[in-house]
C-alpha atoms as a PDB file:
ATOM      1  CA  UNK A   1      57.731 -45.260 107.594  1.00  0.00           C
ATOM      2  CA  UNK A   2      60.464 -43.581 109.674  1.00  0.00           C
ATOM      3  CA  UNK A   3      58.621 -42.139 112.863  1.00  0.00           C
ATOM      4  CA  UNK A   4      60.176 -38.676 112.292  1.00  0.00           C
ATOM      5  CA  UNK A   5      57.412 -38.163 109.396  1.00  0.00           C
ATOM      6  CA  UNK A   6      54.891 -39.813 111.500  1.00  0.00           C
ATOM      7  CA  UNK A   7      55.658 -36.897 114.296  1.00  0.00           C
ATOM      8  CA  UNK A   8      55.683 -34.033 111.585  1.00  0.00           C
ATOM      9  CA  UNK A   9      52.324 -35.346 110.256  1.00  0.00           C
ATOM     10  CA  UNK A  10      50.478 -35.725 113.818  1.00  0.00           C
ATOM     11  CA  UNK A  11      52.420 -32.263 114.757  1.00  0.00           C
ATOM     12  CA  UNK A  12      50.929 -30.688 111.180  1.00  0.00           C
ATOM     13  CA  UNK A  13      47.643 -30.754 113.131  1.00  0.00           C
ATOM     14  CA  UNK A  14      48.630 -28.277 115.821  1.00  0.00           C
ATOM     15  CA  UNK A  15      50.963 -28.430 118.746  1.00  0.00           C
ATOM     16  CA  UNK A  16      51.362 -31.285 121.297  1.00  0.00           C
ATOM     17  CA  UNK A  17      53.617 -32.307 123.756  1.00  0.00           C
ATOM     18  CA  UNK A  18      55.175 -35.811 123.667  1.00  0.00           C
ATOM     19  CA  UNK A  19      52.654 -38.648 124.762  1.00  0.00           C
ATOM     20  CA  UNK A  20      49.869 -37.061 123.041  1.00  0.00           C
ATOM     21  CA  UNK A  21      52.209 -37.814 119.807  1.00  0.00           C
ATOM     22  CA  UNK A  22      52.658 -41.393 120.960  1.00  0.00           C
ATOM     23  CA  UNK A  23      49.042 -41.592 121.711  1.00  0.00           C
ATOM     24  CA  UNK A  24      47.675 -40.275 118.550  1.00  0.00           C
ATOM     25  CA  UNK A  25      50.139 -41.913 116.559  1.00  0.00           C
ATOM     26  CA  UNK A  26      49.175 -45.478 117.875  1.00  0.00           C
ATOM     27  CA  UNK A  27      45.368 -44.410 117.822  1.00  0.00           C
ATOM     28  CA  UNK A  28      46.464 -43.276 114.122  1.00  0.00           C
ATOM     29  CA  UNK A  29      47.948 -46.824 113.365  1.00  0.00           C
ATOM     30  CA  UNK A  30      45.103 -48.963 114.904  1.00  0.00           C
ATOM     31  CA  UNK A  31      47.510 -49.540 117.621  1.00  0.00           C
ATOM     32  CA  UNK A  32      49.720 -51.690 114.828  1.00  0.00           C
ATOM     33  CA  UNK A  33      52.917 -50.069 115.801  1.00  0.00           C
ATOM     34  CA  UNK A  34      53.450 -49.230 119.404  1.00  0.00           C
ATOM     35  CA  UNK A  35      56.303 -46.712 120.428  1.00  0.00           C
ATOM     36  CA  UNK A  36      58.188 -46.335 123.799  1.00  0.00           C
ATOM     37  CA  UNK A  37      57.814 -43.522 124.553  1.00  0.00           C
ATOM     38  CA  UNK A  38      62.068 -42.698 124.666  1.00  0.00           C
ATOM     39  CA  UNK A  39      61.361 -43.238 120.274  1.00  0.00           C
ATOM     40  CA  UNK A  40      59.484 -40.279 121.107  1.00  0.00           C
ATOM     41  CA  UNK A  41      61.381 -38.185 122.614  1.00  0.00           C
ATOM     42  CA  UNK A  42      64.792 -38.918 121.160  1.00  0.00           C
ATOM     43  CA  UNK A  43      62.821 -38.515 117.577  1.00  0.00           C
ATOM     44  CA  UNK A  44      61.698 -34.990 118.776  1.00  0.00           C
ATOM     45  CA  UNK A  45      65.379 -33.820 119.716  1.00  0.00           C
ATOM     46  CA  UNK A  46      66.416 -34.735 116.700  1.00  0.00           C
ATOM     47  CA  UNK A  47      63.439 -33.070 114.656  1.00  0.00           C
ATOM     48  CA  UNK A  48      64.601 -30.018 116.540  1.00  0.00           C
ATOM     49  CA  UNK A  49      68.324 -30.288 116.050  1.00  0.00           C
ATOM     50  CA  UNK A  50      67.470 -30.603 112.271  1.00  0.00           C
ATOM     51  CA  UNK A  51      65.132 -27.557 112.453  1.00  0.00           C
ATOM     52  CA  UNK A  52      62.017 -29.125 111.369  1.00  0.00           C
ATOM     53  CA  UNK A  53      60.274 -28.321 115.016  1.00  0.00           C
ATOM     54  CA  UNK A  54      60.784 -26.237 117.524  1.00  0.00           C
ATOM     55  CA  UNK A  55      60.102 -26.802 121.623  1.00  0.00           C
ATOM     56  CA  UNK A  56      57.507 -24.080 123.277  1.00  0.00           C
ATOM     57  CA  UNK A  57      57.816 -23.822 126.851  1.00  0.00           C
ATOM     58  CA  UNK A  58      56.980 -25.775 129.259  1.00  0.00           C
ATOM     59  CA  UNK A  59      53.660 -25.895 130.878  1.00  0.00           C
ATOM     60  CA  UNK A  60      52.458 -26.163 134.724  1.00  0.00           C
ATOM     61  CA  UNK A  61      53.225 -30.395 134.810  1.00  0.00           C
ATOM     62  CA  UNK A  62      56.504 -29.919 133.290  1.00  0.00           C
ATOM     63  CA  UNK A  63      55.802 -31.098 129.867  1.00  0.00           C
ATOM     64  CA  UNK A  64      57.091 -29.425 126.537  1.00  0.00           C
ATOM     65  CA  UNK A  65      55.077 -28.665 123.925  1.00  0.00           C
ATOM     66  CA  UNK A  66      56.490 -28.971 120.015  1.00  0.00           C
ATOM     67  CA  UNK A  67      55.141 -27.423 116.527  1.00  0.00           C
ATOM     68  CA  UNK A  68      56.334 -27.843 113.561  1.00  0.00           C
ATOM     69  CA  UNK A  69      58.414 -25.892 111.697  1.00  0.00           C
ATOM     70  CA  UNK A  70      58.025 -24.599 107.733  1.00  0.00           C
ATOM     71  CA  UNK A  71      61.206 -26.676 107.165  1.00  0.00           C
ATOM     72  CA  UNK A  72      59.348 -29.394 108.937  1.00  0.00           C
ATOM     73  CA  UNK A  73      56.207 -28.606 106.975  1.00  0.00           C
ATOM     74  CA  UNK A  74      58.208 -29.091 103.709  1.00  0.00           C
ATOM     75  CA  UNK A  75      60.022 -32.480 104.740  1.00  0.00           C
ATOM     76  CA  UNK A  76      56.417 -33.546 105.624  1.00  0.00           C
ATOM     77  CA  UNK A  77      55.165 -32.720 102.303  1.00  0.00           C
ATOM     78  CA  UNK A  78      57.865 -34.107 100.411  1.00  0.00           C
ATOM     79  CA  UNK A  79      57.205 -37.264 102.438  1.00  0.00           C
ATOM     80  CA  UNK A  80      53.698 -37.283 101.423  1.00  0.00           C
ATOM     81  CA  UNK A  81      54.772 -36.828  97.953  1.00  0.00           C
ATOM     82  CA  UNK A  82      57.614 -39.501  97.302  1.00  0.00           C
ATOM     83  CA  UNK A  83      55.766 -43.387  96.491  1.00  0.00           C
ATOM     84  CA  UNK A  84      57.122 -45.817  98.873  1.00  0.00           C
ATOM     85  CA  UNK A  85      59.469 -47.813  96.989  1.00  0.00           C
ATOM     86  CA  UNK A  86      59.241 -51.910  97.248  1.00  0.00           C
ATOM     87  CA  UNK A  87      63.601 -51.782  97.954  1.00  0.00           C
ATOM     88  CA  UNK A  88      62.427 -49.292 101.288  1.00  0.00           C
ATOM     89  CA  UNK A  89      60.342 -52.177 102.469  1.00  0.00           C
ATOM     90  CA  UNK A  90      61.919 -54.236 105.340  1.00  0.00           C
ATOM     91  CA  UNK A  91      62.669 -57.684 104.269  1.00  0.00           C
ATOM     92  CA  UNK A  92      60.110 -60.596 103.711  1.00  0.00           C
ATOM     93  CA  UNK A  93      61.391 -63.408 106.386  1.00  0.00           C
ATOM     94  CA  UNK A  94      58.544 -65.781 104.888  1.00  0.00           C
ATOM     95  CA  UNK A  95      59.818 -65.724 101.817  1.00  0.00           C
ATOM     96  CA  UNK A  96      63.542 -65.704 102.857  1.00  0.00           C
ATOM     97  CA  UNK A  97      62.430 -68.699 105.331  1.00  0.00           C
ATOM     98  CA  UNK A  98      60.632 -70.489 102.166  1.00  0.00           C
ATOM     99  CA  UNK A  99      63.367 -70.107  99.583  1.00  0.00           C
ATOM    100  CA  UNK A 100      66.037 -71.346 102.301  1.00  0.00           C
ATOM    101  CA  UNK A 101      64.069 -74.225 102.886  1.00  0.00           C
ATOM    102  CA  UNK A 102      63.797 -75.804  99.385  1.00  0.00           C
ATOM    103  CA  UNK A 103      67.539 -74.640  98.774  1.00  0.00           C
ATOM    104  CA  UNK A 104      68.166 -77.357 102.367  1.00  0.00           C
ATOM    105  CA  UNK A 105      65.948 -79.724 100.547  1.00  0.00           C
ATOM    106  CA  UNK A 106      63.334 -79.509 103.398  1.00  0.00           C
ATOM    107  CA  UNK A 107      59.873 -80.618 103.443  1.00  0.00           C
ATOM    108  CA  UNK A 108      58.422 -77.065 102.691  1.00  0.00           C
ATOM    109  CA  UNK A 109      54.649 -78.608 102.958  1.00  0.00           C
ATOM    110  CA  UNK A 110      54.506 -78.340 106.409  1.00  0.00           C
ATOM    111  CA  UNK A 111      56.012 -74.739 106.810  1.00  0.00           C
ATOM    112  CA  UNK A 112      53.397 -73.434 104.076  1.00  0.00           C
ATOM    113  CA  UNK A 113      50.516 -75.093 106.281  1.00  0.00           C
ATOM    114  CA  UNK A 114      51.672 -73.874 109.810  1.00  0.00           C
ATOM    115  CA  UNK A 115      51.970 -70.269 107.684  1.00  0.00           C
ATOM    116  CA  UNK A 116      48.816 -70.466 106.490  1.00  0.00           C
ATOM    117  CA  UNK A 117      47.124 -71.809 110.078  1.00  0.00           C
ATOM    118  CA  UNK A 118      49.048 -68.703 111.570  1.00  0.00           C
ATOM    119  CA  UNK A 119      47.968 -66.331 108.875  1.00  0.00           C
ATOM    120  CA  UNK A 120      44.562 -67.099 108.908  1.00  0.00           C
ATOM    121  CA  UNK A 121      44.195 -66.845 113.021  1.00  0.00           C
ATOM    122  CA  UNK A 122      45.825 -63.582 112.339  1.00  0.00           C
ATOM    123  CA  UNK A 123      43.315 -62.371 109.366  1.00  0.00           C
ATOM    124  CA  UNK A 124      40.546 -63.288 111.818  1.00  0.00           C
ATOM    125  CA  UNK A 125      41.807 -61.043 114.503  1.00  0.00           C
ATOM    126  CA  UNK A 126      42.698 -58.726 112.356  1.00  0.00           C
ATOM    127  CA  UNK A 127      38.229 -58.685 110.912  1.00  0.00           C
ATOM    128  CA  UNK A 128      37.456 -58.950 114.325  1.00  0.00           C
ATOM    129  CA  UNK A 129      39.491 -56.020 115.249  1.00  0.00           C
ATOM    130  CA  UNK A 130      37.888 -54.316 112.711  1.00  0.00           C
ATOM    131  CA  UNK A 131      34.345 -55.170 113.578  1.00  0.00           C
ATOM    132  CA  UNK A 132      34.926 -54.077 117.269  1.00  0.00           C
ATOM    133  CA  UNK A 133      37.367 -50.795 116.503  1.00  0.00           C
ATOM    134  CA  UNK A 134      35.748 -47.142 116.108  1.00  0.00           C
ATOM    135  CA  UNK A 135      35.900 -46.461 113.177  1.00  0.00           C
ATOM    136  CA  UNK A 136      38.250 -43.582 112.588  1.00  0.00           C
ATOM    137  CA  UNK A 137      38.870 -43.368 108.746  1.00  0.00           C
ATOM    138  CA  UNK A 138      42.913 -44.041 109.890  1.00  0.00           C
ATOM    139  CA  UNK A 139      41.907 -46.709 112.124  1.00  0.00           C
ATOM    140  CA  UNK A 140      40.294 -48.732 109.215  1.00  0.00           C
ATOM    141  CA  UNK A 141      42.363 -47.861 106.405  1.00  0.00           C
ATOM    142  CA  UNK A 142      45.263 -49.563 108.696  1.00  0.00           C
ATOM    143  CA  UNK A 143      43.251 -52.450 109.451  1.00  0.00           C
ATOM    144  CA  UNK A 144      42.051 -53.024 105.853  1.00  0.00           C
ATOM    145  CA  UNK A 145      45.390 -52.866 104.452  1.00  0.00           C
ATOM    146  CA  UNK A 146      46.482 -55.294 107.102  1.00  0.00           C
ATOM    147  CA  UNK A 147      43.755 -57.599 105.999  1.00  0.00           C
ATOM    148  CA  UNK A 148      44.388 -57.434 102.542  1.00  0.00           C
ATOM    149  CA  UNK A 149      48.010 -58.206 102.933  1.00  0.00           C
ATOM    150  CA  UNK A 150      46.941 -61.318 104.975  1.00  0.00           C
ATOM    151  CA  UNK A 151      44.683 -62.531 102.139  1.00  0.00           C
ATOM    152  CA  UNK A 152      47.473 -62.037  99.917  1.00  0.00           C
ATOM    153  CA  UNK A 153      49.991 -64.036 101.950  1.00  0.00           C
ATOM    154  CA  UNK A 154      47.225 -66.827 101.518  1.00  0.00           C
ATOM    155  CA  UNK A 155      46.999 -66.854  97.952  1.00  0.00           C
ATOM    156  CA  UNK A 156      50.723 -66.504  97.645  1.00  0.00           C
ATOM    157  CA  UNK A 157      51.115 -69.856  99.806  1.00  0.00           C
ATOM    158  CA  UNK A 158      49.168 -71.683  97.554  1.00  0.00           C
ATOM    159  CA  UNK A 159      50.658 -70.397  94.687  1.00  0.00           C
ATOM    160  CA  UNK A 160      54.030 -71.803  96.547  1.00  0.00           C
ATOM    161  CA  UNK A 161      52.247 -75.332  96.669  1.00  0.00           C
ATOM    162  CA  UNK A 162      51.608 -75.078  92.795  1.00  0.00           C
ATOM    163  CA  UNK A 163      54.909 -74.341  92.050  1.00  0.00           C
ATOM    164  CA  UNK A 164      56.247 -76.281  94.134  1.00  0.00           C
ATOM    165  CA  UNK A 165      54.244 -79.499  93.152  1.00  0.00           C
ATOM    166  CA  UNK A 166      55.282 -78.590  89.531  1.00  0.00           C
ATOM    167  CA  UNK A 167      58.677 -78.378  89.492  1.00  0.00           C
ATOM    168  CA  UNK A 168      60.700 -80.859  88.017  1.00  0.00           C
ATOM    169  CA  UNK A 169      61.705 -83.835  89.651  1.00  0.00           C
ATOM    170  CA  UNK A 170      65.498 -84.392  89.129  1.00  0.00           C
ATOM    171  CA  UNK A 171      68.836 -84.486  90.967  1.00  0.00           C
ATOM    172  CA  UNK A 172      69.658 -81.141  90.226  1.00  0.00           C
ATOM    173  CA  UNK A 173      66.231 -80.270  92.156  1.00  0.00           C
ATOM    174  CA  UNK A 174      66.729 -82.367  95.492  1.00  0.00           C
ATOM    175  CA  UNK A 175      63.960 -80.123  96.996  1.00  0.00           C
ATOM    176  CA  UNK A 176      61.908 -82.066  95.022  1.00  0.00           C
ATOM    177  CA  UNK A 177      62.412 -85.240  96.827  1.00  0.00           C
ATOM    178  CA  UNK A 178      61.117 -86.373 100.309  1.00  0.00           C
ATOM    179  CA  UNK A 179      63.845 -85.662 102.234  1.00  0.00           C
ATOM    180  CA  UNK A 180      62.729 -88.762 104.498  1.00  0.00           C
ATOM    181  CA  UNK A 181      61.964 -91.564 101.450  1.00  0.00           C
ATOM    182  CA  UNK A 182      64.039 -90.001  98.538  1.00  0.00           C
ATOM    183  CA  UNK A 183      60.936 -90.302  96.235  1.00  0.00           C
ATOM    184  CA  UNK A 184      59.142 -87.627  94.564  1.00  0.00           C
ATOM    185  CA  UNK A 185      57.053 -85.112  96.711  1.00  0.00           C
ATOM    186  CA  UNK A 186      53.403 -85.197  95.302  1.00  0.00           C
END
């Protein structure tokens, strides 16, 4: 997500002024995704330079309050109606990371266990931030998708070991070999 949508959806709701868009958007995100505050306001100028909000003026502490524009209103909508495509996702370094490492013809056991270690410490803080959160219906939605990504990075590692312990054993598949001894992997 682009934090120019994330501004015309938090601005959608009325008028604010820069931190309370950094403020609600974290609050929004169950704190998941900080922003400096500069993302802000450099996102804003550009928002108005494309027309999609426009500043008010500027009250007693100096501060600028924006709304959004129909044009914004529209790009928001259209954002809210396009699927997120799996190619608009940033890139999976795990996966990169795994791949790479049977290509080298490197012990991958021990990278899917420190993964897994790490992803389960994270899935716990993850439940326990969701325990200890208010719940906001934004707040958990964020928190529940985060924990069901985590559980699915566990079952993908051990679907890694399966594979992994299945594949053939031959020269043109050195990753199947110890890289220390030579022999098989089990």
């Amino acid at each position: 997500m682009a934090i120019r949508q994330g501004l015309l959806a938090l601005l959608s709701q009325g008028p604010r002024y820069g931190y309370q868009l950094r403020a609600e958007f974290e609050a929004s995100t169950g704190a998941t995704w900080p922003l400096n505050i500069g993302q802000v306001y450099t996102t804003l100028s550009r928002l108005e330079r494309d027309g999609l909000v426009s500043p008010g003026e500027q009250d007693e502490q100096g501060r600028v309050v924006y709304s959004i524009t129909e044009a914004g209103r529209a790009e928001m909508e259209r954002w809210f109606g396009t699927p997120v495509a799996q190619s608009d996702r940033p890139r999976d370094e795990l996966v990169i990371k795994l791949a790479l490492a049977v290509t080298a013809a490197a012990d991958v056991r021990p990278i899917i266990q420190a993964q897994r270690t790490a992803t389960m410490r994270t899935l716990q803080a993850f439940v326990r931030a969701k325990r200890a959160s208010v719940e906001s219906p934004a707040q958990r939605l964020v928190l529940d998708s985060m924990i069901f990504q985590a559980e699915a990075e566990q079952r993908w590692l051990d679907h890694c070991e399966a594979v992994l312990a299945a594949a053939p054993r031959t020269p043109e598949h050195p990753a199947a070999e110890h890289p220390d001894t030579g022999s098989p992997r089990a």
